[in-house]
Every structure is written in C-alpha cells, then in structure tokens.
C-alpha atoms as a PDB file:
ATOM      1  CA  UNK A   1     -30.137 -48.419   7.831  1.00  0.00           C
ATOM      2  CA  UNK A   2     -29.236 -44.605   7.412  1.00  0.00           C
ATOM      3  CA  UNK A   3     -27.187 -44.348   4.377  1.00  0.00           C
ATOM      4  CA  UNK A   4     -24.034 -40.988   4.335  1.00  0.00           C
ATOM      5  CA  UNK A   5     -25.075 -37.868   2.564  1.00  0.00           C
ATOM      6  CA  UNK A   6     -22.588 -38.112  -0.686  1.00  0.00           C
ATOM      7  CA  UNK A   7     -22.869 -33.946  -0.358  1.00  0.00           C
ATOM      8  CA  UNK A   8     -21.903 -34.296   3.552  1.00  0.00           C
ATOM      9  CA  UNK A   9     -18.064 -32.687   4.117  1.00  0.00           C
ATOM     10  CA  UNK A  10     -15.674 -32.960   6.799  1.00  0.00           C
ATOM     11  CA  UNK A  11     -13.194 -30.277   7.499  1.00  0.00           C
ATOM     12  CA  UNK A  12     -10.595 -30.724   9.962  1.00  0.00           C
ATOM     13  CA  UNK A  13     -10.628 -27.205  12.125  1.00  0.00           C
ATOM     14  CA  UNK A  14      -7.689 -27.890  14.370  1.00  0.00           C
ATOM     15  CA  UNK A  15      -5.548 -30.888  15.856  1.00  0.00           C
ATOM     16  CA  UNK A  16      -4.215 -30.242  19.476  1.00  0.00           C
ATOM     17  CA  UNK A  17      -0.717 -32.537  20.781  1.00  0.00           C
ATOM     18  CA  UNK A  18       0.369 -32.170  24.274  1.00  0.00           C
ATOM     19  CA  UNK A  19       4.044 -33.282  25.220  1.00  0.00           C
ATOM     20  CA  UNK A  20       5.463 -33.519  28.681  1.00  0.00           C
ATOM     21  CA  UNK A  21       9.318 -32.802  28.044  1.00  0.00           C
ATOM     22  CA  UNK A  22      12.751 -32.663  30.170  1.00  0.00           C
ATOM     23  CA  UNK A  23      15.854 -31.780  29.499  1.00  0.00           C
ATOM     24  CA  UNK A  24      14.978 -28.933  26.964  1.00  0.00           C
ATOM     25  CA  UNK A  25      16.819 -25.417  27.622  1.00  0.00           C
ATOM     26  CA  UNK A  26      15.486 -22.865  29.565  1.00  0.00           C
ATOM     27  CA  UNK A  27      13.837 -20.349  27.149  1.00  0.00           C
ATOM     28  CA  UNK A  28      13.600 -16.404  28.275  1.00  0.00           C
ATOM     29  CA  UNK A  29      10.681 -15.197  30.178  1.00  0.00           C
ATOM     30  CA  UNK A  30       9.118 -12.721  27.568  1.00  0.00           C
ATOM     31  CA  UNK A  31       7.229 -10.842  30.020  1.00  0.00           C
ATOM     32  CA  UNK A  32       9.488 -10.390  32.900  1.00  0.00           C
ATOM     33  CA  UNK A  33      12.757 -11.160  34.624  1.00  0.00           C
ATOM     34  CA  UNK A  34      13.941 -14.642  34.616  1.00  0.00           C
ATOM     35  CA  UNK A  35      13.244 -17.598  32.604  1.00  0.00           C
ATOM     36  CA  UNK A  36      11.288 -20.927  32.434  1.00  0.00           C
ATOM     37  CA  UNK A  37      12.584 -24.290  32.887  1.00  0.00           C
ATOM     38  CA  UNK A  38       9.855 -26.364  30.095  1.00  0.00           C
ATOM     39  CA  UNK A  39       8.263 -29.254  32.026  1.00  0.00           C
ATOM     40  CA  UNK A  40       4.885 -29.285  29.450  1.00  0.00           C
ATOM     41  CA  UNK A  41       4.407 -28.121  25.959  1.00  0.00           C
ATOM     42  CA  UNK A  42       1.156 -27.773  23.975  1.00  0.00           C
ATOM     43  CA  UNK A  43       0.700 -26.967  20.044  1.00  0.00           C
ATOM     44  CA  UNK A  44      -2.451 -26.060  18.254  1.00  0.00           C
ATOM     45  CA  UNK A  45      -2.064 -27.108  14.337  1.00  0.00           C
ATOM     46  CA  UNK A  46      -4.584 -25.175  12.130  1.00  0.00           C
ATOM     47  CA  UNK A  47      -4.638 -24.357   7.784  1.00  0.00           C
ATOM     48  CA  UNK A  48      -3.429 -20.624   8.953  1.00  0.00           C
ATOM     49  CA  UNK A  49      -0.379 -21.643  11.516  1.00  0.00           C
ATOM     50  CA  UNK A  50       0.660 -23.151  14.205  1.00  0.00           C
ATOM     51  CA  UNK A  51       0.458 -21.784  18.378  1.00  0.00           C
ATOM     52  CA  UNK A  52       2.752 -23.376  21.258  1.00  0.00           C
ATOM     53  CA  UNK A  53       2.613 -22.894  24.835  1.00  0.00           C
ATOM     54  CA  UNK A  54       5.473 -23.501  26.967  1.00  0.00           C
ATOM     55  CA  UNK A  55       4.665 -24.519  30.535  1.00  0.00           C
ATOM     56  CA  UNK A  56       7.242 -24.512  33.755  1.00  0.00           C
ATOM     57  CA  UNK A  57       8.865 -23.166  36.435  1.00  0.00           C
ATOM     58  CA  UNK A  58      10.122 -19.967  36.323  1.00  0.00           C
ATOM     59  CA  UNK A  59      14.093 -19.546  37.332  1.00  0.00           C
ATOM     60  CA  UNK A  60      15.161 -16.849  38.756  1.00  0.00           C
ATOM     61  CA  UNK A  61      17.439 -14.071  36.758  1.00  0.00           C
ATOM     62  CA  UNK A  62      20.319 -15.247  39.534  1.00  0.00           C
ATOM     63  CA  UNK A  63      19.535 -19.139  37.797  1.00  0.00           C
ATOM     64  CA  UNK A  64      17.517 -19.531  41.391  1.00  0.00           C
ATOM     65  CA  UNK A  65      15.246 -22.694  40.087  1.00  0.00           C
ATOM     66  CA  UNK A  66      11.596 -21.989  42.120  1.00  0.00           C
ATOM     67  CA  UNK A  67       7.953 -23.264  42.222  1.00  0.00           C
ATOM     68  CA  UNK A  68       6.264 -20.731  40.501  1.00  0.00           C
ATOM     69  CA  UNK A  69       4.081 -21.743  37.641  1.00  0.00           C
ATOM     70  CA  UNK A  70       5.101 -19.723  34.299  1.00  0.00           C
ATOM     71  CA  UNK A  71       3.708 -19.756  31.098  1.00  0.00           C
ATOM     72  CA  UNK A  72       4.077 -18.281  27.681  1.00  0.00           C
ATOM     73  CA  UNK A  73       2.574 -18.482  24.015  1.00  0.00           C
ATOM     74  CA  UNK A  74       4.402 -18.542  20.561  1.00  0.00           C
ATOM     75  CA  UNK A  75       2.856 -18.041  16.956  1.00  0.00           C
ATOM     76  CA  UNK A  76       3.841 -18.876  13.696  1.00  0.00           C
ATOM     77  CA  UNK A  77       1.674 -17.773  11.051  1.00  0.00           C
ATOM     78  CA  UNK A  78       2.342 -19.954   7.980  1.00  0.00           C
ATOM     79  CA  UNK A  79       4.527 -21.708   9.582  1.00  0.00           C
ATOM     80  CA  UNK A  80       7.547 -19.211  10.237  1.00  0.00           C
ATOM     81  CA  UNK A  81       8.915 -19.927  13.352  1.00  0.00           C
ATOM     82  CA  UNK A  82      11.845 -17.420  13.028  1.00  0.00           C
ATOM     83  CA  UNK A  83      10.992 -15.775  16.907  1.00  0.00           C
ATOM     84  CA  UNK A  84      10.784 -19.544  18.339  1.00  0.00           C
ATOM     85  CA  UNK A  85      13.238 -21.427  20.383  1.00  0.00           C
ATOM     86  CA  UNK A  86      15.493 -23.766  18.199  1.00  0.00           C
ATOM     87  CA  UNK A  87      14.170 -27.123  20.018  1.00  0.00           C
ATOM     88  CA  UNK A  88      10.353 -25.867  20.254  1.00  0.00           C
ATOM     89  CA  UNK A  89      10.370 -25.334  16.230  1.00  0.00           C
ATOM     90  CA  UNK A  90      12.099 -29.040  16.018  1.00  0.00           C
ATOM     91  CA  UNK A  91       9.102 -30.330  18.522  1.00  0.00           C
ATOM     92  CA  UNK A  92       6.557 -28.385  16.580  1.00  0.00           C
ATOM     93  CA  UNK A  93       7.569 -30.103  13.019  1.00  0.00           C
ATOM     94  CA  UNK A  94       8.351 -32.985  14.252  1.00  0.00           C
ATOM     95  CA  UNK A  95       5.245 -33.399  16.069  1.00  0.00           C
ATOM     96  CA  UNK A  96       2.770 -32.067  13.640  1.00  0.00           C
ATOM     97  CA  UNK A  97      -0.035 -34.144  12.366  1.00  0.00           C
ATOM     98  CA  UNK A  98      -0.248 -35.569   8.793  1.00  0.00           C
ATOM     99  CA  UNK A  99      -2.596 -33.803   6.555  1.00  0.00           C
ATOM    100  CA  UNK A 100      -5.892 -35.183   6.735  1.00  0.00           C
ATOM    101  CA  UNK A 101      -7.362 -36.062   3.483  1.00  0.00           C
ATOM    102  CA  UNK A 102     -11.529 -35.708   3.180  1.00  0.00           C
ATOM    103  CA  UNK A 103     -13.722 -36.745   0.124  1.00  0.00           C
ATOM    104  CA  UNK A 104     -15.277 -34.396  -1.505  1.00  0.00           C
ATOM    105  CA  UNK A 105     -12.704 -31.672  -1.249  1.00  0.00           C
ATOM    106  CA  UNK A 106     -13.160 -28.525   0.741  1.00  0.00           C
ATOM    107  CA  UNK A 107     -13.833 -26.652  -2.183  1.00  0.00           C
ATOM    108  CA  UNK A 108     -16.456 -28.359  -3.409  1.00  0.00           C
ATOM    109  CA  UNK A 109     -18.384 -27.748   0.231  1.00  0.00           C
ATOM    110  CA  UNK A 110     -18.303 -24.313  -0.727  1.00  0.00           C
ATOM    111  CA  UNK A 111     -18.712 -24.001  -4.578  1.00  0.00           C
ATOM    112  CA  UNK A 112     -22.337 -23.008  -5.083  1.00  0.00           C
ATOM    113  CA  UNK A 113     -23.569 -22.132  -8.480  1.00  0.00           C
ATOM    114  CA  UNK A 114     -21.199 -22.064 -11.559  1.00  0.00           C
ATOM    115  CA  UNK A 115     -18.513 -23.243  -9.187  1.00  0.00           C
ATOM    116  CA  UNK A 116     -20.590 -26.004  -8.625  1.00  0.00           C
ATOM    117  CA  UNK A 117     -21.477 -26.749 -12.159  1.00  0.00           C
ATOM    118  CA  UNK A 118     -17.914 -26.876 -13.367  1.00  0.00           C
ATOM    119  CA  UNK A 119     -16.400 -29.152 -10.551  1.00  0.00           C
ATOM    120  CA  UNK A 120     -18.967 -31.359 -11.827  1.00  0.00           C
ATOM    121  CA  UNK A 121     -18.157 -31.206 -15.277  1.00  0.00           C
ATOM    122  CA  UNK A 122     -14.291 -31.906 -14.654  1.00  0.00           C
ATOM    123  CA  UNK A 123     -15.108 -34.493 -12.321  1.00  0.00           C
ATOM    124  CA  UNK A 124     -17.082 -35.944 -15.119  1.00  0.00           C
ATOM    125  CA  UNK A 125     -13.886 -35.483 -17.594  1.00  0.00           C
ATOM    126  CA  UNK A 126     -11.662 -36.792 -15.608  1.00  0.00           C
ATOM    127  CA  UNK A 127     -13.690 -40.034 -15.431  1.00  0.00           C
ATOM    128  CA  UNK A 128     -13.935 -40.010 -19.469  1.00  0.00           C
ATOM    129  CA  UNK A 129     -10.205 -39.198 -19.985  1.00  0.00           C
ATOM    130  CA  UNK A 130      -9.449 -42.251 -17.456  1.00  0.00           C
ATOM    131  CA  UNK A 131     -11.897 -44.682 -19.714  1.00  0.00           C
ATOM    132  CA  UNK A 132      -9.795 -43.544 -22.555  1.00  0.00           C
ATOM    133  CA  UNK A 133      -6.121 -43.587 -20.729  1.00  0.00           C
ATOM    134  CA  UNK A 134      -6.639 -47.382 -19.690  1.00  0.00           C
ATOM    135  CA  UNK A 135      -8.007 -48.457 -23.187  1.00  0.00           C
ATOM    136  CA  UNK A 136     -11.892 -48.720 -22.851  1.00  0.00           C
ATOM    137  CA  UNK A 137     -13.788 -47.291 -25.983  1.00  0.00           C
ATOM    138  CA  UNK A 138     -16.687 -44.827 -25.426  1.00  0.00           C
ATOM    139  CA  UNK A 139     -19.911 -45.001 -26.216  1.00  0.00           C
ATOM    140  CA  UNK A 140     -21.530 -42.793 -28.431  1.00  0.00           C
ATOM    141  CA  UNK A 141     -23.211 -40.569 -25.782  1.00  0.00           C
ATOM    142  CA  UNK A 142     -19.764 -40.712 -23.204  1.00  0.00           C
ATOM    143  CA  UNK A 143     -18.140 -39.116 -26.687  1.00  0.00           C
ATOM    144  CA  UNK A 144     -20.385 -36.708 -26.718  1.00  0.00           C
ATOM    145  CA  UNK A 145     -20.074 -35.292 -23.336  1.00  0.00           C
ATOM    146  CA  UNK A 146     -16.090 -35.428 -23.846  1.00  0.00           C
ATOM    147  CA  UNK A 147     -16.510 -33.001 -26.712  1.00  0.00           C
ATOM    148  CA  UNK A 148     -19.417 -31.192 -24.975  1.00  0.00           C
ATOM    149  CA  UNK A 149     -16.932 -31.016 -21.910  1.00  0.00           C
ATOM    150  CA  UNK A 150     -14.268 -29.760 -24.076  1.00  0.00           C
ATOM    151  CA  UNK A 151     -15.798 -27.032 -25.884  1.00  0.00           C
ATOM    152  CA  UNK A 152     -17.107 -25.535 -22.702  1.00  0.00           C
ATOM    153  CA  UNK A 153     -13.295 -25.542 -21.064  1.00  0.00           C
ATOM    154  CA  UNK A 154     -12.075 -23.822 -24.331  1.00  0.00           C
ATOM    155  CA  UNK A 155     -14.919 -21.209 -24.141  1.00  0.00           C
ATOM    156  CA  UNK A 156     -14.106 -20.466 -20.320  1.00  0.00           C
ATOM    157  CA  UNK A 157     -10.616 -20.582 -20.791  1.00  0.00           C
ATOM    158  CA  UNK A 158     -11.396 -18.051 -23.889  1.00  0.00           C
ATOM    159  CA  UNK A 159     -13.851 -15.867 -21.874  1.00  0.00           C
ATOM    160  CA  UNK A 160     -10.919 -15.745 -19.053  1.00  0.00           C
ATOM    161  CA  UNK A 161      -8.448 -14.883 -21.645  1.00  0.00           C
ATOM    162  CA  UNK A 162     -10.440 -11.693 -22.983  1.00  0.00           C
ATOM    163  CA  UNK A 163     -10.940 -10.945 -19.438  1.00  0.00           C
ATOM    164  CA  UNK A 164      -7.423 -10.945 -18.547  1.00  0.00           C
ATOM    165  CA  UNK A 165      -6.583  -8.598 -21.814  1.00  0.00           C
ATOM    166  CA  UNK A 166      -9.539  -6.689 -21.394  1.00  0.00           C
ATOM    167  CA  UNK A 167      -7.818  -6.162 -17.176  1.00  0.00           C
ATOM    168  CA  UNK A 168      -4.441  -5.163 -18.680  1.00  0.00           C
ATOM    169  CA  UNK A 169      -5.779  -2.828 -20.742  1.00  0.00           C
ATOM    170  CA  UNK A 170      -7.701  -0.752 -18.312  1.00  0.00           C
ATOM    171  CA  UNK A 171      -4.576  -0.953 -15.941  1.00  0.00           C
ATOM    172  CA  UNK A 172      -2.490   0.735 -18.363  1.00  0.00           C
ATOM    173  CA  UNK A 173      -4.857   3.144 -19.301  1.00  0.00           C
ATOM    174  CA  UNK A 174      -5.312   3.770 -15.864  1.00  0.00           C
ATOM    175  CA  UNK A 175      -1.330   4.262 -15.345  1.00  0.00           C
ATOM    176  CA  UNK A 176      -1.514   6.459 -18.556  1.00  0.00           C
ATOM    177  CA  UNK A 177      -4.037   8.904 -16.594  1.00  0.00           C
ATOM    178  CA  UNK A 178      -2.019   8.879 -13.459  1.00  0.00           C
ATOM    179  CA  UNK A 179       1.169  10.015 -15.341  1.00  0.00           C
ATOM    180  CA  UNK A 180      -0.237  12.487 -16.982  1.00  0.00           C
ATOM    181  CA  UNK A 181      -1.988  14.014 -14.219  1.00  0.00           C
ATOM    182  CA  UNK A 182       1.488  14.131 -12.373  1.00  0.00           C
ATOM    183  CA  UNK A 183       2.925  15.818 -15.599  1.00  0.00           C
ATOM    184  CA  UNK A 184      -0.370  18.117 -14.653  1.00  0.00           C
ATOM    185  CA  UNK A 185       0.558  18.439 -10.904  1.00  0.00           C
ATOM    186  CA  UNK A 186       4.212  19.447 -11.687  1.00  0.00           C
ATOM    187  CA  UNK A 187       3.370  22.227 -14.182  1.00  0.00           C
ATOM    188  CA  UNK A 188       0.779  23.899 -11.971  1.00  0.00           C
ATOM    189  CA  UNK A 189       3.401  23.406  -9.267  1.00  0.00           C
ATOM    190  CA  UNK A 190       6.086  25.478 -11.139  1.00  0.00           C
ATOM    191  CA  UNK A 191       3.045  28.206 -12.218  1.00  0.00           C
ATOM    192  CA  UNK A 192       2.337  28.664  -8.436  1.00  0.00           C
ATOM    193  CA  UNK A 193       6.300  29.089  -7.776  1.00  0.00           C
ATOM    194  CA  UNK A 194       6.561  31.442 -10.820  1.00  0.00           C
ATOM    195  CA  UNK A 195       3.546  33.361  -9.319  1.00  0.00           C
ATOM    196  CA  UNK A 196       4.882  33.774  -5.723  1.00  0.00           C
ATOM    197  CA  UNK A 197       8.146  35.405  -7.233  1.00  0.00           C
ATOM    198  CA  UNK A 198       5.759  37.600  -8.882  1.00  0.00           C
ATOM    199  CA  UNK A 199       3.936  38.687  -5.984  1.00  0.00           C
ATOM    200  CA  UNK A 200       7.797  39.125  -4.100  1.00  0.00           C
ATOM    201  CA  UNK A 201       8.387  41.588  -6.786  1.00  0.00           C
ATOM    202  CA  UNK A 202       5.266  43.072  -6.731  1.00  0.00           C
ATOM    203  CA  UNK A 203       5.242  43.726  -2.559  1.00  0.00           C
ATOM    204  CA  UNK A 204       8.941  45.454  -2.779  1.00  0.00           C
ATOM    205  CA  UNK A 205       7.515  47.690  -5.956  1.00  0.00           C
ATOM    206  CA  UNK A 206       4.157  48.766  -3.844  1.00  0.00           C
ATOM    207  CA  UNK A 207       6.813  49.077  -0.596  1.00  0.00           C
ATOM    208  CA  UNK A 208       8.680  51.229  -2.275  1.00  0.00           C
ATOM    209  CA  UNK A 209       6.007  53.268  -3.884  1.00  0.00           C
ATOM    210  CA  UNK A 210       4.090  53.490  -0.231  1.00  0.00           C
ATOM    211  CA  UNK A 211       6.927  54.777   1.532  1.00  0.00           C
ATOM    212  CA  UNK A 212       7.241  57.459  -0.802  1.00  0.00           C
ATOM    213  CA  UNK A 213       3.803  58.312  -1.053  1.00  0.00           C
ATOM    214  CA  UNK A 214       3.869  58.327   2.551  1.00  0.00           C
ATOM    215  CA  UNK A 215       6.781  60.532   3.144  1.00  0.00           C
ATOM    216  CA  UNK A 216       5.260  63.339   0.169  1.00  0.00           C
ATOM    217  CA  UNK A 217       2.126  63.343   2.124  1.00  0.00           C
ATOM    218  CA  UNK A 218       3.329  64.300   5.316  1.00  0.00           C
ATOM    219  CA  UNK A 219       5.911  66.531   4.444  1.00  0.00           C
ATOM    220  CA  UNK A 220       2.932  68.597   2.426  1.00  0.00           C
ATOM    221  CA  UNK A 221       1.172  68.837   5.104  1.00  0.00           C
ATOM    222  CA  UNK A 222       4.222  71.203   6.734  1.00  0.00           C
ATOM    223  CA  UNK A 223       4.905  73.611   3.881  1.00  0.00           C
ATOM    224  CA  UNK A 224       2.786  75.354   0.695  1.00  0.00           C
ATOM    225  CA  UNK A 225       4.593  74.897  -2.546  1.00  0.00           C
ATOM    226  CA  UNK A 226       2.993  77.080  -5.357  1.00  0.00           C
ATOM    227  CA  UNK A 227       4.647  74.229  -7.782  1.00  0.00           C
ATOM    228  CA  UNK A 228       3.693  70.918  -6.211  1.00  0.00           C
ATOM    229  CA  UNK A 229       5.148  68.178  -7.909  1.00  0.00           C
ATOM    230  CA  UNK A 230       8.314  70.176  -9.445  1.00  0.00           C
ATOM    231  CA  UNK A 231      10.398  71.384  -6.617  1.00  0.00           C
ATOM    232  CA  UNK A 232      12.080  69.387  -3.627  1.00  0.00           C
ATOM    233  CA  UNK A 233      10.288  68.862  -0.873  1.00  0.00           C
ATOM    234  CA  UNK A 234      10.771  72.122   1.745  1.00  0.00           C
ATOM    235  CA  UNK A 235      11.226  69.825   4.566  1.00  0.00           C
ATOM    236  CA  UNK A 236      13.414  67.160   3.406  1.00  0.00           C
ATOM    237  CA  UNK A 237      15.165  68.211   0.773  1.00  0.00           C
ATOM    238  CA  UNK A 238      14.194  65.374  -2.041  1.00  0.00           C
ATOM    239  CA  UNK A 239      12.139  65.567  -5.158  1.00  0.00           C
ATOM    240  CA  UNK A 240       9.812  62.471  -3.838  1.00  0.00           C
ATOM    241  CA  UNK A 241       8.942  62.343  -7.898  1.00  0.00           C
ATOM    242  CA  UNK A 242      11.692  61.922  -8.654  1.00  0.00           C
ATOM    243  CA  UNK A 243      11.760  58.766  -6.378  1.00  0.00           C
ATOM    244  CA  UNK A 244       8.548  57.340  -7.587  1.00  0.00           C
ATOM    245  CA  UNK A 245       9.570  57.284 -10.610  1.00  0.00           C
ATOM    246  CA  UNK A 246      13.531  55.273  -9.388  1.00  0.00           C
ATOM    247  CA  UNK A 247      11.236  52.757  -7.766  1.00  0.00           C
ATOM    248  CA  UNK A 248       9.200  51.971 -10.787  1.00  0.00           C
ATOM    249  CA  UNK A 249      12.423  51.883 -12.996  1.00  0.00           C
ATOM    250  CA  UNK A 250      14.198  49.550 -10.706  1.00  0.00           C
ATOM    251  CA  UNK A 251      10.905  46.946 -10.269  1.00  0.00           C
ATOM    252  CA  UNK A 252      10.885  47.341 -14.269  1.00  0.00           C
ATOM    253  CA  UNK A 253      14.421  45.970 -14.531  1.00  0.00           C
ATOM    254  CA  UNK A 254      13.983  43.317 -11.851  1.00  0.00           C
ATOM    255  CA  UNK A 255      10.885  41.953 -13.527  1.00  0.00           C
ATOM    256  CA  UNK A 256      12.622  41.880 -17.146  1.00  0.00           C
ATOM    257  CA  UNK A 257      15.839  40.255 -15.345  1.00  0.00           C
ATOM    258  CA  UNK A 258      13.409  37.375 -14.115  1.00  0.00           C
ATOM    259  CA  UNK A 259      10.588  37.371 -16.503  1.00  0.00           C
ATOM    260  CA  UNK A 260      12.440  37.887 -19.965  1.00  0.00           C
ATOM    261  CA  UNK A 261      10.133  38.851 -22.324  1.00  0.00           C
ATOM    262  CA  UNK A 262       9.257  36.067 -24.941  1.00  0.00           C
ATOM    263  CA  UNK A 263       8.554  35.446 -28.468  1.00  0.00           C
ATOM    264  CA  UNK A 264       4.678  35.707 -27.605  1.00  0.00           C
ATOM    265  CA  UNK A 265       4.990  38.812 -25.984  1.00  0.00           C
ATOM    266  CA  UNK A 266       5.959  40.285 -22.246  1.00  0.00           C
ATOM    267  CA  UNK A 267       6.336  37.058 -19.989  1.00  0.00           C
ATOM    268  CA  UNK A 268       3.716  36.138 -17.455  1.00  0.00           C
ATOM    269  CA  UNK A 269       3.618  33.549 -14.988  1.00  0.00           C
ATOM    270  CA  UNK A 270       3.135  30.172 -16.654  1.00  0.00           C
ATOM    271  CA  UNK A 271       4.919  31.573 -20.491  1.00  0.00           C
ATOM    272  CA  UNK A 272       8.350  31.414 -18.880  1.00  0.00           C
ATOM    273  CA  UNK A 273      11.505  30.917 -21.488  1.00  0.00           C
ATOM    274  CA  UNK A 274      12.650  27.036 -21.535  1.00  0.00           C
ATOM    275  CA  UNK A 275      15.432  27.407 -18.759  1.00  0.00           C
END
C-alpha cells in the first residue's frame, strides 16, 4: 500500500458556486441601453478576490421584458464590492465557501533553504513548549534543543534588529542628501535668474551703444570733420560722444541700482546682498 508524501501540499486555486435566482432587481446593462432581468448567477472565489457573472434577459430601456440572452461580469479585488449591486454583494458573502484548511501550510510548500530550516526549528519549539505547557519534564537532550532553539531565535531576531537600524540609517542619510541637493537646486536656480537680469542689462547697454555707433558711422561717411570726435555731427546735429558716453552712465546706474555693490567688492551674479 502507497503511503502520502508528508512533503506533498494541497492548495486550493479557486472554488466556483452557481445559483439560479428570481425575484432579484433588474441591474443596469453596463454596456448598452437597457437592463437585465438575473435568471443565473455565477461567482469565482480565489486568495486575490472574488468575480460574478450575472446572466438574463435583457429589458428593454422602455421596461419591454425580451428573449435576448445578456450577460455581464463584476470584480472585487480583495473583496470590495463597492461598484456591485446591493443583493449580488449579499449573494456573493453569503454564498462564499469556508476557508479550506491544508496541512502543511502553504508556506511551507514554498520555503526552500533557510526558510525551510527555521519552520522546522519552530515547529520543533512549539512541540517542546507544549511538553512543558501540559506538565511533562524534558529530557536532557529535548532541553537542549529548547535552549539551542532559543539562542538561534534571539540571534535572528538580533541580526533583524541591526538590519532594521542599519535600514533607517541609510534612509535618513539618504533624505539628508536629497535635501541638500534641493538647497543646491534652489541656489543655482536664483544664480541663473540673477544672471538673466544681467544679460537684460547688458543687451539694452550694447543696444544703446550700437545704435550710436551706427548712427556716427554713417553720418561720417557724408561730411569731413578736421576734428572727429569733438564737434557735432554735420548732418545731425548731435555730439554722438557725447551719447556714448549717456549710455554707459545710465547702464552704470542701473547695474549699481540692482547689483549693489557688497562688502566683498562690486556684486556679481551669485554675491547678491541678503534681500
């Protein structure tokens, strides 16, 4: 006679109940006009959820009852029926198969390794601890595989506990770094803003100058002065000197009006007073 594997496991996948019902409410046809008068209901129970279908025959939007065959699925992922019909939640708990209970548990199927080495050992205490709770002394070598037993749970639980610490730590350092490279991103965020108001300044000073470059060039071309540089221009009428030098006096005072200068020195982009 074949005798069971003691390793074997059973693990229930998925139980299936099919109900024939009357009476229950129409429920609204999801995927058209219309709804479905239940005549058949089916629910799949698995560990993740539960699915329904609704079977019937669909009623017109006008409450027209006809023999068209309708369907349509429901799902309820851990159990949150929220989106169901009232009665179809009721039928679905109320309906649902007890848990099935299999020897070994599940987890020991797929422990492998350590895993498997310390459901062993607890199995083992367990047993020892139950000699003890209903009065049975131990022998010398059962009391030594208690304390062995112990001593490794208080080293793992130790190990785990360093781990754990050792964890926090590197998460804090971690959220350390990230605020300080914000505090990074922020300051080179306000240099780059400080150095586009430069450059502002700096295009209306080389507008300014251009234009009046541009306007003492071609006016020289239309007249010989025998003191270039000196005299208004001949065509125009303006010393364009005279204007170079306005420009750079005016970009002078807009730059000290928004660069101040400093206790270093003449303010630059990035050395900016404390506002």
């Amino acid at each position: 006679m074949n005798q069971p594997d003691p390793t074997a496991t059973v693990t229930m996948l998925e139980q299936f109940v099919e109900l024939r019902v009357t009476g229950r409410p129409d429920v609204k046809n999801k995927y058209g006009s219309g709804h479905i008068r239940p005549s058949e209901v089916s629910f799949r129970y698995r560990a993740g959820g539960v699915r329904a279908q609704v079977y019937g025959r669909w009623v017109r939007a006008g409450g027209e009852l006809t023999d068209a065959p309708c369907s349509q699925d429901y799902a309820a992922h851990e159990g949150d029926m929220t989106d169901w019909p009232e009665w179809l939640a009721a039928d679905a708990k109320v309906h649902a198969p007890a848990p099935v209970l299999v020897s070994p548990p599940p987890d020991r199927a797929a422990a492998d390794g350590d895993d498997t080495l310390r459901w062993l050992r607890r199995e083992s205490l367990l047993v020892l601890l139950t000699r003890l709770q209903r009065g049975r002394t131990l022998t010398e070598d059962d009391a030594g595989m208690l304390r062995q037993h112990v001593e490794t749970e208080m080293c793992e639980a130790n190990v785990a506990r360093a781990d754990a610490q050792r964890l926090g730590l590197m998460v804090s350092e971690y959220g350390e770094g990230a605020s300080q490279l914000g505090d990074k991103l922020r300051e080179a965020r306000a240099v780059l803003a400080e150095a586009n108001e430069v450059m502002d300044l700096q295009k209306e000073f080389l507008g300014k100058l251009r234009q009046g470059v541009l306007s003492a060039m071609g006016h020289r071309e239309d007249e010989d002065r025998a003191d270039e540089g000196q005299d208004p221009c001949a065509v125009c009428g303006k010393d364009h000197m005279v204007q170079l030098l306005h420009a750079i006096e005016d970009a002078d005072a807009a730059w000290a009006a928004r660069f101040p200068a400093t206790p270093d020195g003449p303010a630059r982009p990035g050395r900016l007073p404390a506002q």
